[in-house]
PDB file of N, CA and C in Angstrom:
ATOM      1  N   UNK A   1      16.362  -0.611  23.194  1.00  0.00           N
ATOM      2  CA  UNK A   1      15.036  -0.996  22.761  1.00  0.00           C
ATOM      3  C   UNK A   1      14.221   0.235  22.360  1.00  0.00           C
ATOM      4  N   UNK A   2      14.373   1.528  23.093  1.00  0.00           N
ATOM      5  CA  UNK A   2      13.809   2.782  23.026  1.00  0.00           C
ATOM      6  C   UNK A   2      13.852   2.943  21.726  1.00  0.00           C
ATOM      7  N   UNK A   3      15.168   2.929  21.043  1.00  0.00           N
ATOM      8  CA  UNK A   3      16.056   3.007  20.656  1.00  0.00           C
ATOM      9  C   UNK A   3      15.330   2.940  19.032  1.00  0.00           C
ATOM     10  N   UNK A   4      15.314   1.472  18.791  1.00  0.00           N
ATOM     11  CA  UNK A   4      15.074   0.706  17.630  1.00  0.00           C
ATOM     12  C   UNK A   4      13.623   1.096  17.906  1.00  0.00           C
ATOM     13  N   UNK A   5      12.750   1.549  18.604  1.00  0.00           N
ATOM     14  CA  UNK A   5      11.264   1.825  18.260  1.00  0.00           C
ATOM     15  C   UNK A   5      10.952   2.991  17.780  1.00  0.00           C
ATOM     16  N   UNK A   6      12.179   4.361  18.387  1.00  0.00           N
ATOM     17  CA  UNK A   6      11.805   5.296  17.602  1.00  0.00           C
ATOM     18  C   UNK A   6      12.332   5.344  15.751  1.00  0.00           C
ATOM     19  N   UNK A   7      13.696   4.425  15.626  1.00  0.00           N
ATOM     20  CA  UNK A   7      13.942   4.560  14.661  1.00  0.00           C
ATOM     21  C   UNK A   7      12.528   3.835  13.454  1.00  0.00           C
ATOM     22  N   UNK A   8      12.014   2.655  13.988  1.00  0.00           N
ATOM     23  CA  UNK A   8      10.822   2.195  13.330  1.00  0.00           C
ATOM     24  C   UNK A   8       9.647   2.952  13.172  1.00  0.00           C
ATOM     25  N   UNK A   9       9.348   4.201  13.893  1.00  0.00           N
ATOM     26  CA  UNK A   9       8.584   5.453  13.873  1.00  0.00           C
ATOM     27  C   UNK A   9       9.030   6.258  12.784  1.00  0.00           C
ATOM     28  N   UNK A  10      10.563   6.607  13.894  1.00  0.00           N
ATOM     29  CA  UNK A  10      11.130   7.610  12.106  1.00  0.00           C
ATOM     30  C   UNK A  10      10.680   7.202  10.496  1.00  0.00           C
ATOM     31  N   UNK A  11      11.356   5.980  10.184  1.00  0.00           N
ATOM     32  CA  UNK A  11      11.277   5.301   9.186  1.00  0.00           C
ATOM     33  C   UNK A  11       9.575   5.310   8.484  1.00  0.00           C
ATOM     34  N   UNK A  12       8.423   4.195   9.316  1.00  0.00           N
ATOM     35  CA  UNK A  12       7.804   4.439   8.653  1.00  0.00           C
ATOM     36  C   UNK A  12       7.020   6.139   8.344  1.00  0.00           C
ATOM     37  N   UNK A  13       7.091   6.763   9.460  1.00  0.00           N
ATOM     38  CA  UNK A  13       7.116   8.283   8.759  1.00  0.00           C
ATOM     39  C   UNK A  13       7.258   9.089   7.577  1.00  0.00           C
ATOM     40  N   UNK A  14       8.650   8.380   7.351  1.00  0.00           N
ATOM     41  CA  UNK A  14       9.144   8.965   5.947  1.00  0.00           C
ATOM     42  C   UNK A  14       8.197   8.349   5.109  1.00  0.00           C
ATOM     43  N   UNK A  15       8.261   6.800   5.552  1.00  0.00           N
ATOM     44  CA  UNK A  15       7.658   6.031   4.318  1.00  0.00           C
ATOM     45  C   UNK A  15       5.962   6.897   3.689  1.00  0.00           C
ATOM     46  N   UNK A  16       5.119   6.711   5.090  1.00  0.00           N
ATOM     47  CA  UNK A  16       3.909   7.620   4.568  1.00  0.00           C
ATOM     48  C   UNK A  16       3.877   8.905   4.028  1.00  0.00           C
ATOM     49  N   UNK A  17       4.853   9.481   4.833  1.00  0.00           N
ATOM     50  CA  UNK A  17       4.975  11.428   4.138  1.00  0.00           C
ATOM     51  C   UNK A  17       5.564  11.120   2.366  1.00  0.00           C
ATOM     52  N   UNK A  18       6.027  10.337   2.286  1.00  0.00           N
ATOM     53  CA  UNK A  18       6.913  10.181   0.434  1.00  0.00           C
ATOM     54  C   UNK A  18       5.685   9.320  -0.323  1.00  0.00           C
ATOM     55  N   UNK A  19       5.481   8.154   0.473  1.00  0.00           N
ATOM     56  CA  UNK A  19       4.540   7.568  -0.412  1.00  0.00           C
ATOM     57  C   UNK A  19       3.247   7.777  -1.136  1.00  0.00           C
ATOM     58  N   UNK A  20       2.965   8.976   0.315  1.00  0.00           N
ATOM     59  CA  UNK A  20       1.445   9.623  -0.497  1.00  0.00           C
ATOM     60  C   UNK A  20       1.680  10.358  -1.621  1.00  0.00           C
ATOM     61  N   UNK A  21       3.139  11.218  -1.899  1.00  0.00           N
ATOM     62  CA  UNK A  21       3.476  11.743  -2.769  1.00  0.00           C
ATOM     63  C   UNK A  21       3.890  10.703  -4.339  1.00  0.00           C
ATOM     64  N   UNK A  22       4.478  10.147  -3.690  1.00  0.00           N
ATOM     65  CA  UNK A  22       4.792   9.491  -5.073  1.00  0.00           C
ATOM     66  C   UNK A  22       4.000   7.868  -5.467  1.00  0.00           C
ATOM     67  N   UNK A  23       3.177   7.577  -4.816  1.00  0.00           N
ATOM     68  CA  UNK A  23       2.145   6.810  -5.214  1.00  0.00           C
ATOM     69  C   UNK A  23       0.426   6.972  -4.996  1.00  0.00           C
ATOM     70  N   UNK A  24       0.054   8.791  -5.470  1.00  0.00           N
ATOM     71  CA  UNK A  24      -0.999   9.094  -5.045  1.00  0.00           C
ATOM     72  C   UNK A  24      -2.603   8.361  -5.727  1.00  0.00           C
ATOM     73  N   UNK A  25      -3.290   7.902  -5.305  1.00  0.00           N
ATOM     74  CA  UNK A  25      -4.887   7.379  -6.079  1.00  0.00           C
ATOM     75  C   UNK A  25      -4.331   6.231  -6.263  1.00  0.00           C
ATOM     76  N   UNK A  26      -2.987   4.908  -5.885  1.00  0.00           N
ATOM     77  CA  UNK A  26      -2.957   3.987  -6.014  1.00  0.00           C
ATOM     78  C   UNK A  26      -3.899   3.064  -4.618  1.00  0.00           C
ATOM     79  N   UNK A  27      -4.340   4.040  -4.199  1.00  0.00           N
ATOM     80  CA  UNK A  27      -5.027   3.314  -2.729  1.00  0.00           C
ATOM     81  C   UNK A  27      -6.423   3.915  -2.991  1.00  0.00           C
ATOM     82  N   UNK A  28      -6.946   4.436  -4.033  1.00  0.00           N
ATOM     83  CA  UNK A  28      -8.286   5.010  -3.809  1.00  0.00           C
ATOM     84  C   UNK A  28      -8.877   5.855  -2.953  1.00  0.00           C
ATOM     85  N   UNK A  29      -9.590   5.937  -2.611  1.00  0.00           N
ATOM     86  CA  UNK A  29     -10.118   7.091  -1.308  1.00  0.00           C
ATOM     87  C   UNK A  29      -9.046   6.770  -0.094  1.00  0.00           C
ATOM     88  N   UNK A  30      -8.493   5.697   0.367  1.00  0.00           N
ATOM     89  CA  UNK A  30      -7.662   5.704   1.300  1.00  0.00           C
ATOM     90  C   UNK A  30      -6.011   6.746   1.217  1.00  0.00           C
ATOM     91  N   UNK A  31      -5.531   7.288   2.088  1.00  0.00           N
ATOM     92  CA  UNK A  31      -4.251   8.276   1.207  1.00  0.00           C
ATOM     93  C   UNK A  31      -3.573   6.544   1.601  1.00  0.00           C
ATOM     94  N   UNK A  32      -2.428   6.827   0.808  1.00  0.00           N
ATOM     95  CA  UNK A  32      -1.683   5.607   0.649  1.00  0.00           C
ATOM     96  C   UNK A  32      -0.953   5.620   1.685  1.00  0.00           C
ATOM     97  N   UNK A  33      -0.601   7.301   2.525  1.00  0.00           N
ATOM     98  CA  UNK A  33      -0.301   7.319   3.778  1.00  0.00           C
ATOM     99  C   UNK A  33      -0.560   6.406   5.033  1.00  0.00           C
ATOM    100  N   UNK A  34      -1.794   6.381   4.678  1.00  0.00           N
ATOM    101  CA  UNK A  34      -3.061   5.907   6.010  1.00  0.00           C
ATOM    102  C   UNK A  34      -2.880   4.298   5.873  1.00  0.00           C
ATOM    103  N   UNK A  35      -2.629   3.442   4.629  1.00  0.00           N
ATOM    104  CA  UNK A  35      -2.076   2.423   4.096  1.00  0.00           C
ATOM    105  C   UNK A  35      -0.665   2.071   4.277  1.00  0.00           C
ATOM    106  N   UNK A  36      -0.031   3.019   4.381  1.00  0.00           N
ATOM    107  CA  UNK A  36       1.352   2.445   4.360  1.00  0.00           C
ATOM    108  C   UNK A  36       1.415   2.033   6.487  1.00  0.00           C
ATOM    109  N   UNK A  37       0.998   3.291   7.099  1.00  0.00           N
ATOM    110  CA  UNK A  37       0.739   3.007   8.534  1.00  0.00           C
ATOM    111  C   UNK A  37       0.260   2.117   8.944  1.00  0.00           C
ATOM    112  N   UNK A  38      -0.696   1.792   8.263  1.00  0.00           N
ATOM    113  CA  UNK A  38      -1.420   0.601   8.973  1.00  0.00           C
ATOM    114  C   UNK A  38      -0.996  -0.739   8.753  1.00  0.00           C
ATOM    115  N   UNK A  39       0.137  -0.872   7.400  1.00  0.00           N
ATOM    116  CA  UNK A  39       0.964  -2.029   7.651  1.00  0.00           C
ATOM    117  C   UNK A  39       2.236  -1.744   8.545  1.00  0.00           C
ATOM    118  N   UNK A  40       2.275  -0.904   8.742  1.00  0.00           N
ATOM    119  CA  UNK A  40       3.644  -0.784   9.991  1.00  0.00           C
ATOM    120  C   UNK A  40       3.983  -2.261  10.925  1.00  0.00           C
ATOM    121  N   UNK A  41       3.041  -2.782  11.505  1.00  0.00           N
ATOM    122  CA  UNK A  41       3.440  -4.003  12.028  1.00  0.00           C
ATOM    123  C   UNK A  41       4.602  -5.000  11.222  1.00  0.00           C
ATOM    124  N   UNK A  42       4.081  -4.912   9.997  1.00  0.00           N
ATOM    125  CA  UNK A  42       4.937  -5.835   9.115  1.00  0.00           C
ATOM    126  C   UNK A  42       5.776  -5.595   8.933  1.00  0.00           C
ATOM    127  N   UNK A  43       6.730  -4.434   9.060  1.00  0.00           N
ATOM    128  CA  UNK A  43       7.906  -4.291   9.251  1.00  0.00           C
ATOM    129  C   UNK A  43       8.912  -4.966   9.193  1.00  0.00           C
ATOM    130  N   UNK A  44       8.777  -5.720  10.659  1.00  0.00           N
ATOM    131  CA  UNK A  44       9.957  -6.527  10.277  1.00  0.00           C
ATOM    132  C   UNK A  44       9.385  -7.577   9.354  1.00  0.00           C
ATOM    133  N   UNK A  45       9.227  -8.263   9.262  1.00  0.00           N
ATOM    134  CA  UNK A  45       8.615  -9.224   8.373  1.00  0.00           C
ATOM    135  C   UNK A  45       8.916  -9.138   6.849  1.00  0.00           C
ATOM    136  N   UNK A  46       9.150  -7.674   6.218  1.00  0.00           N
ATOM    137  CA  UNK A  46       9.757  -7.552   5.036  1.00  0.00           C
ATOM    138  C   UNK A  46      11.056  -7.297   4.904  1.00  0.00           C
ATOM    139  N   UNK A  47      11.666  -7.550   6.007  1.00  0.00           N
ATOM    140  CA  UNK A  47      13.306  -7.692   5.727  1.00  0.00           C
ATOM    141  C   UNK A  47      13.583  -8.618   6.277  1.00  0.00           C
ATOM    142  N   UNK A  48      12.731  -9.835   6.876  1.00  0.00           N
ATOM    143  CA  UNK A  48      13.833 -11.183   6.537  1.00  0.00           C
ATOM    144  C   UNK A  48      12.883 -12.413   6.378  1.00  0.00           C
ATOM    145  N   UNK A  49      13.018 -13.332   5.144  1.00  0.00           N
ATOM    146  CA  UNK A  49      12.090 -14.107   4.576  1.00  0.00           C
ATOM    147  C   UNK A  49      11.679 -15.146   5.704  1.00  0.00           C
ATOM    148  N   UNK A  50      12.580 -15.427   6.671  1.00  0.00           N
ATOM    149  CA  UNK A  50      12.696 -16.242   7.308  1.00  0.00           C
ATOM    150  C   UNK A  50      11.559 -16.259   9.059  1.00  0.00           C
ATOM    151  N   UNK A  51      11.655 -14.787   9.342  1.00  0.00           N
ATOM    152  CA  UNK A  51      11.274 -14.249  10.224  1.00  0.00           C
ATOM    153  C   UNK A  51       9.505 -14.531  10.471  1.00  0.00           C
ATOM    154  N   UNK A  52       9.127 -14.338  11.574  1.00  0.00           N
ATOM    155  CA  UNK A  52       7.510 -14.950  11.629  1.00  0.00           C
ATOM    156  C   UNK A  52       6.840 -13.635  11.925  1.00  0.00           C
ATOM    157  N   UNK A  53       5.592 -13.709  10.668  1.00  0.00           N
ATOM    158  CA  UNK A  53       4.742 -12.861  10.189  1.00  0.00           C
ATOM    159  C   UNK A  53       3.845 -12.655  11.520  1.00  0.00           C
ATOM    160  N   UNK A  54       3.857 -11.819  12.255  1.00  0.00           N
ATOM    161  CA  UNK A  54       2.839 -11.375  13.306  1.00  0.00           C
ATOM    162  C   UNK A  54       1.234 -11.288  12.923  1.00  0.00           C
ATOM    163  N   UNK A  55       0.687 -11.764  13.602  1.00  0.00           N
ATOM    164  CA  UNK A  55      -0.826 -12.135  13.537  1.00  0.00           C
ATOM    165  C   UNK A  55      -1.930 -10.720  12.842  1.00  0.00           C
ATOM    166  N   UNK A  56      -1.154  -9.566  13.660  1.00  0.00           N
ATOM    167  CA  UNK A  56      -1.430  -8.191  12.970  1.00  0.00           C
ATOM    168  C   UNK A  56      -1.551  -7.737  11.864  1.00  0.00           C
ATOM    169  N   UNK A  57       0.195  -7.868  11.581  1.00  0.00           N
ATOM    170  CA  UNK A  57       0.393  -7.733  10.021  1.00  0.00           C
ATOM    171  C   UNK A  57      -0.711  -8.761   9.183  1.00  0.00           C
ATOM    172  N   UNK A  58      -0.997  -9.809   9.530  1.00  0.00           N
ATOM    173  CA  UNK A  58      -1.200 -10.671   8.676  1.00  0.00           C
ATOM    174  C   UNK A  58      -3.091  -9.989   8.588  1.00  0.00           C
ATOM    175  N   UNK A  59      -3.272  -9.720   9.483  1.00  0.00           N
ATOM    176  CA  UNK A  59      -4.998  -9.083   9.288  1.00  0.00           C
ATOM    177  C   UNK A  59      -5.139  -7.892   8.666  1.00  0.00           C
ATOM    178  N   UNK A  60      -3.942  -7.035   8.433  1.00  0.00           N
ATOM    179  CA  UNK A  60      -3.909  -5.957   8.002  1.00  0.00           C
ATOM    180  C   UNK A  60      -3.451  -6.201   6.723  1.00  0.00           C
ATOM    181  N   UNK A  61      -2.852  -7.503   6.182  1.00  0.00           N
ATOM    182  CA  UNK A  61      -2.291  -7.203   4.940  1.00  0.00           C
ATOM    183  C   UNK A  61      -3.834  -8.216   4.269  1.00  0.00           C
ATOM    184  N   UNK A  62      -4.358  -9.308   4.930  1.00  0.00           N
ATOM    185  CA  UNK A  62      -5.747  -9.522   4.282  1.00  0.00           C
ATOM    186  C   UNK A  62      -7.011  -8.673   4.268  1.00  0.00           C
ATOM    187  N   UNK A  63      -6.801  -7.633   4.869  1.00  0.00           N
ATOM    188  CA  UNK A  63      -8.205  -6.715   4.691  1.00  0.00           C
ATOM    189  C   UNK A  63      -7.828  -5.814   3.303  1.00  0.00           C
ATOM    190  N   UNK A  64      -6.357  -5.723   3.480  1.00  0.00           N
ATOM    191  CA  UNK A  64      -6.741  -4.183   2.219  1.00  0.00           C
ATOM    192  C   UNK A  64      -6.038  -5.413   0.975  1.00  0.00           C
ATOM    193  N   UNK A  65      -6.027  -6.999   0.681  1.00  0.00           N
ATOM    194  CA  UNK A  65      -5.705  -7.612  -0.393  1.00  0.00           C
ATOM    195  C   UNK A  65      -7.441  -7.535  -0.588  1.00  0.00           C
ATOM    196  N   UNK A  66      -8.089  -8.008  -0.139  1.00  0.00           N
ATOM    197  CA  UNK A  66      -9.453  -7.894  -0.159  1.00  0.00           C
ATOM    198  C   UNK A  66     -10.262  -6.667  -0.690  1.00  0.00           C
ATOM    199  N   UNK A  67      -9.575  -5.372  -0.293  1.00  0.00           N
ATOM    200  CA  UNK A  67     -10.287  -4.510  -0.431  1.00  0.00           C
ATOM    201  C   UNK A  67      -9.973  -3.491  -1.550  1.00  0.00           C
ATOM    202  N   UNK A  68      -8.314  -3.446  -2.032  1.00  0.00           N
ATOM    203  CA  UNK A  68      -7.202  -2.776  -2.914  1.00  0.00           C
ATOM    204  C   UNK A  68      -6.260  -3.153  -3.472  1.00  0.00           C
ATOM    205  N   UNK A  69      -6.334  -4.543  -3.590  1.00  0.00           N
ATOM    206  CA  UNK A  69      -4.803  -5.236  -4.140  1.00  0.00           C
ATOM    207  C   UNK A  69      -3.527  -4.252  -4.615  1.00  0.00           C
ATOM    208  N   UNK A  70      -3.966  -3.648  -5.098  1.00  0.00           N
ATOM    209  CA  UNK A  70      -3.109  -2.477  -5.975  1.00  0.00           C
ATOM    210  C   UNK A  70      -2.826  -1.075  -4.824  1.00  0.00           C
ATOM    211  N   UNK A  71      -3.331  -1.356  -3.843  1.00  0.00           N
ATOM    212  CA  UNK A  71      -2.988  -0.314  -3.037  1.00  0.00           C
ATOM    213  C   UNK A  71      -1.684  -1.090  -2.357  1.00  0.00           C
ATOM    214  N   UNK A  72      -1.829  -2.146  -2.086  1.00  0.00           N
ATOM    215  CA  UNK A  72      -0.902  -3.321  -1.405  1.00  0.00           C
ATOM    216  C   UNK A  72       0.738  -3.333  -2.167  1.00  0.00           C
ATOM    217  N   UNK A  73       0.748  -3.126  -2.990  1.00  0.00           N
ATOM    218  CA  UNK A  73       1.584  -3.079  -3.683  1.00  0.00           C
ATOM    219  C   UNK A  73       2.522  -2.024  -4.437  1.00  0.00           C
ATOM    220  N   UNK A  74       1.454  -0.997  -3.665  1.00  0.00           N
ATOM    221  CA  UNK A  74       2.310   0.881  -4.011  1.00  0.00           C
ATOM    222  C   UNK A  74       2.906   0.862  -3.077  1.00  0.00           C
ATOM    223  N   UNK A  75       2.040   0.579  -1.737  1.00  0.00           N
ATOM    224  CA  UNK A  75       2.811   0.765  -0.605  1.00  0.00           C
ATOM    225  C   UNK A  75       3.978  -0.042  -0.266  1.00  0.00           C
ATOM    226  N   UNK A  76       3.965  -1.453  -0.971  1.00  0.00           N
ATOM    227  CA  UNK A  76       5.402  -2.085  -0.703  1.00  0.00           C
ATOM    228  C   UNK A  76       6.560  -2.035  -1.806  1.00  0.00           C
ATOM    229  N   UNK A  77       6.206  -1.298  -2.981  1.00  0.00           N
ATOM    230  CA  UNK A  77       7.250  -1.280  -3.652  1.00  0.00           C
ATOM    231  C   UNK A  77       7.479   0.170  -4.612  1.00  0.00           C
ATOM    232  N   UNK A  78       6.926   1.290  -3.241  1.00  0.00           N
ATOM    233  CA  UNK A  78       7.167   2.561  -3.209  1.00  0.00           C
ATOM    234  C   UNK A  78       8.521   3.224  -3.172  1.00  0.00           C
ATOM    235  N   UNK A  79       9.400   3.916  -3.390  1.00  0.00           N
ATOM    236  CA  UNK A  79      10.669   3.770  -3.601  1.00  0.00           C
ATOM    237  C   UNK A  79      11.322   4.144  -2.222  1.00  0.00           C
ATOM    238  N   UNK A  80      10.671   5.029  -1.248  1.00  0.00           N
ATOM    239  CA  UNK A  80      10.994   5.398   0.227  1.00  0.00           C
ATOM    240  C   UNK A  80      10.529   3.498   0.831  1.00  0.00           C
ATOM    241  N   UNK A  81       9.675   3.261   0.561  1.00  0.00           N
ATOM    242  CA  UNK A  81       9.449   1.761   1.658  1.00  0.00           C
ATOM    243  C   UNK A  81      11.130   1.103   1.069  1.00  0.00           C
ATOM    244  N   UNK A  82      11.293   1.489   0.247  1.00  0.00           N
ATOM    245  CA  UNK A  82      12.592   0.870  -0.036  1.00  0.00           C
ATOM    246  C   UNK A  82      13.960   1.183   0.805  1.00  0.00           C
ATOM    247  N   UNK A  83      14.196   2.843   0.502  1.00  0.00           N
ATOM    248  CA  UNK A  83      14.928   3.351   1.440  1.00  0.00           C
ATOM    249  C   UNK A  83      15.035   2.831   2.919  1.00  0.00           C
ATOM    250  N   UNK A  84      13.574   2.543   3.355  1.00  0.00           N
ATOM    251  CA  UNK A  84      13.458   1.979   4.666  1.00  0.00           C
ATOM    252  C   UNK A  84      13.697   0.441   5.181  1.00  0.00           C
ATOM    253  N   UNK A  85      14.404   0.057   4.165  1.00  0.00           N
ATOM    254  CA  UNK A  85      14.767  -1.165   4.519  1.00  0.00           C
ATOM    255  C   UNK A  85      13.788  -2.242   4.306  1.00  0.00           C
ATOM    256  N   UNK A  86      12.920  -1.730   3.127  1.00  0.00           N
ATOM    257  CA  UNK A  86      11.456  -3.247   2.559  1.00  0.00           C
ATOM    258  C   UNK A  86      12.325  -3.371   1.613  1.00  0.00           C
ATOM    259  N   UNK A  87      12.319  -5.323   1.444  1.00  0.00           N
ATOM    260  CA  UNK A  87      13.011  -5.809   0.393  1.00  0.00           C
ATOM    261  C   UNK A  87      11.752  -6.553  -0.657  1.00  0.00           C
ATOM    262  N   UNK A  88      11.524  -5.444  -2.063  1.00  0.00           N
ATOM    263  CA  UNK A  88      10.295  -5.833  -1.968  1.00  0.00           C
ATOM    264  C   UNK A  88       9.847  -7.078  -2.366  1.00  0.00           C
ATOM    265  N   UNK A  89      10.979  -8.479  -3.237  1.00  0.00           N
ATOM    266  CA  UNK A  89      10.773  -9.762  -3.029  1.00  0.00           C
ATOM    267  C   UNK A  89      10.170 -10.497  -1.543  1.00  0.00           C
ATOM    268  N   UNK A  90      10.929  -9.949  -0.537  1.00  0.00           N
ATOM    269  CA  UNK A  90      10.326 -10.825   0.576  1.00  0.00           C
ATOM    270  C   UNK A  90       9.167 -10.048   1.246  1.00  0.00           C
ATOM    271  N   UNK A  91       8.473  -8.886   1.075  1.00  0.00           N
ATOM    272  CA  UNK A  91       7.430  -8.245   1.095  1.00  0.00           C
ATOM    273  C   UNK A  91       6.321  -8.353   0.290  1.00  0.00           C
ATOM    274  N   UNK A  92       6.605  -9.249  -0.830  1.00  0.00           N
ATOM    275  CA  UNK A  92       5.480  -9.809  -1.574  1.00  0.00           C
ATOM    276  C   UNK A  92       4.928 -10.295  -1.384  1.00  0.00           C
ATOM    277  N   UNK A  93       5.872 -11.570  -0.500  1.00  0.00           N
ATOM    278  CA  UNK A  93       5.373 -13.004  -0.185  1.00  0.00           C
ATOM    279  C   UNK A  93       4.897 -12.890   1.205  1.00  0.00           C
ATOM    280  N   UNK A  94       4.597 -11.780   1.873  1.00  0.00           N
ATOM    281  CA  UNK A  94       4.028 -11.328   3.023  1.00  0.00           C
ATOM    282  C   UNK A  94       2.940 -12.218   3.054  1.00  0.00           C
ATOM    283  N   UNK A  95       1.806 -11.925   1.998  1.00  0.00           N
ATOM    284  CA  UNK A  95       0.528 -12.922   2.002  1.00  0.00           C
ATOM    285  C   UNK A  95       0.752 -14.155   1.991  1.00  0.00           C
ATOM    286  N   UNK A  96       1.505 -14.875   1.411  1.00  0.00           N
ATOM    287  CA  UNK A  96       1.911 -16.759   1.656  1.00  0.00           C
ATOM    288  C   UNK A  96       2.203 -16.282   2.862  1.00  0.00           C
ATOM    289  N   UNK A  97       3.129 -16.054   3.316  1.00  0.00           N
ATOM    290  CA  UNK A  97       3.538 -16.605   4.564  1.00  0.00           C
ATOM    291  C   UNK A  97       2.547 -15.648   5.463  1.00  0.00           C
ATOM    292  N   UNK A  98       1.290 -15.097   5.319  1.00  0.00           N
ATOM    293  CA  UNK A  98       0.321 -15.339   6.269  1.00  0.00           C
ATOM    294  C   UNK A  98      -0.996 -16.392   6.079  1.00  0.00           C
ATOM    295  N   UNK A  99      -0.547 -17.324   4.895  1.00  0.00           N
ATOM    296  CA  UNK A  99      -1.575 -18.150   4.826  1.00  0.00           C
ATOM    297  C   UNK A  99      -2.940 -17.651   4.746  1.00  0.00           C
ATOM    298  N   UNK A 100      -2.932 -16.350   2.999  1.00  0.00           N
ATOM    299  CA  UNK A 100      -3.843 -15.712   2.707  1.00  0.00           C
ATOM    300  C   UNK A 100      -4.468 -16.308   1.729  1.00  0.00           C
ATOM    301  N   UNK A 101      -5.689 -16.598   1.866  1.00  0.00           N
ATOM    302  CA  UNK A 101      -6.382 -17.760   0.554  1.00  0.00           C
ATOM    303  C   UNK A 101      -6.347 -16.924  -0.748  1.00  0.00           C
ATOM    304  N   UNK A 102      -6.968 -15.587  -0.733  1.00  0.00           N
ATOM    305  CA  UNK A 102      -7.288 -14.990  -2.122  1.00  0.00           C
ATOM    306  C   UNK A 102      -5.802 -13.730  -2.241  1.00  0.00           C
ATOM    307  N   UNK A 103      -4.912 -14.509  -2.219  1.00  0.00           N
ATOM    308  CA  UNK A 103      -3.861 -13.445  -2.719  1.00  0.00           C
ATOM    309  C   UNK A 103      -3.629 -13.646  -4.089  1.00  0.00           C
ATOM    310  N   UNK A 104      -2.961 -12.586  -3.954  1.00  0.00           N
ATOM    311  CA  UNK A 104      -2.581 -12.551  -5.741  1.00  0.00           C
ATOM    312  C   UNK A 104      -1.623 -13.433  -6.246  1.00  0.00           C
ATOM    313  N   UNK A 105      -2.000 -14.481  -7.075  1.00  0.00           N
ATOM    314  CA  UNK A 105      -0.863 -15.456  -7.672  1.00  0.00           C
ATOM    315  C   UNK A 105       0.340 -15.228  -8.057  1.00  0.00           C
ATOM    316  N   UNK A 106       0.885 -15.738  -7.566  1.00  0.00           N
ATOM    317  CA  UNK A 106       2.651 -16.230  -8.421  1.00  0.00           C
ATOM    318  C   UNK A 106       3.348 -14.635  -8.046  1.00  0.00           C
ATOM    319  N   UNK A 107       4.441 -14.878  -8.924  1.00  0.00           N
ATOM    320  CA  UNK A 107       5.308 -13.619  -7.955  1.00  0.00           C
ATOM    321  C   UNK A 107       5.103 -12.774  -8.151  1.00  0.00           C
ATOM    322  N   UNK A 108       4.119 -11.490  -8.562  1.00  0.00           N
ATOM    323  CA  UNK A 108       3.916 -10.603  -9.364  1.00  0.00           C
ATOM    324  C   UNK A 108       3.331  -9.497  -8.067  1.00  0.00           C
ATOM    325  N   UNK A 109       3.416  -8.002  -8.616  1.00  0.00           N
ATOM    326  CA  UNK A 109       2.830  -7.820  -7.796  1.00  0.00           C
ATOM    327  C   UNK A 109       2.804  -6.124  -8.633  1.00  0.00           C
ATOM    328  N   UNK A 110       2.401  -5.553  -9.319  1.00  0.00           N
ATOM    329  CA  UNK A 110       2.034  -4.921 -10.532  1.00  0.00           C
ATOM    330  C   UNK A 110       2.956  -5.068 -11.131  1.00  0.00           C
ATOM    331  N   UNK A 111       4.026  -4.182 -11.909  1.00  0.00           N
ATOM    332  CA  UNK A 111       4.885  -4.379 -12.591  1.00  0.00           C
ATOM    333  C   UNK A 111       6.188  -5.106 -12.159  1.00  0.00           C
ATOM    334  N   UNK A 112       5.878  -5.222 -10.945  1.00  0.00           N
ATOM    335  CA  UNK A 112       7.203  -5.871 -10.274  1.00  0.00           C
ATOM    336  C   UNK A 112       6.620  -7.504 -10.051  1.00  0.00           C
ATOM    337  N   UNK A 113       8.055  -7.823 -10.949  1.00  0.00           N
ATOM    338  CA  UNK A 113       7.777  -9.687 -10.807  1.00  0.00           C
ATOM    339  C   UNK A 113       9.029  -9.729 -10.324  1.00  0.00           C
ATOM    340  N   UNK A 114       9.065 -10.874  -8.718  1.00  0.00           N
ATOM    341  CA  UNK A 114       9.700 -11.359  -8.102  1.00  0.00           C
ATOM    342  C   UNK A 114      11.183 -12.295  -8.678  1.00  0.00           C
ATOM    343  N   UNK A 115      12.401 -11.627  -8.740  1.00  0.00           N
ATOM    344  CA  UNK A 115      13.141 -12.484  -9.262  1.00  0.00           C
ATOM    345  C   UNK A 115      13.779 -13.831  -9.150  1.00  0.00           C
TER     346      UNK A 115
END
């Protein structure tokens, strides 16, 4: 158990140290770092469609759809969140399956449309 928590540390680590680099001013004054951390809960949740969206994730992924849509979407289909095991089809649909009223329609999520 130790185990699998530090590796979920490691991981999103990388994810923030790469993402601020390679998706910088897609989060606005926020570093995309500070964005990618603070969805950390959701984790699991973007690698299996099936799996139940924690109450966390789900407040953290409606404050910054609300506040950055486009920050939401560097951080999940950043090419390290990838490395880390985000699949970014079932990381899209993060917001449906938290039963988010003002998400962004249909499968899209900037240049990436859901296949």
């Amino acid at each position: 158990m130790k185990c699998c928590r530090f590796v979920t540390v490691a991981l999103m680590s990388l994810v923030i140290t790469f993402a601020s680099i390679e998706a910088a001013g897609e989060c606005g004054r926020m570093p995309i770092g500070q964005a990618a951390a603070s969805l950390s809960p959701c984790l699991p949740a973007t690698k299996n469609p099936r799996g139940k969206v924690p109450p966390v994730c789900c407040a953290k992924v409606g404050a910054l759809i609300r506040t950055n849509p486009r920050c939401l979407c560097a951080v999940m289909l950043s090419p390290l969140a990838k490395k880390a095991g985000i699949n970014p089809g079932i990381a899209i649909a993060v917001p449906k399956r938290c039963n988010i009223r003002n998400r962004p329609a249909g499968k899209r999520c900037g240049r990436y449309i859901v296949p």
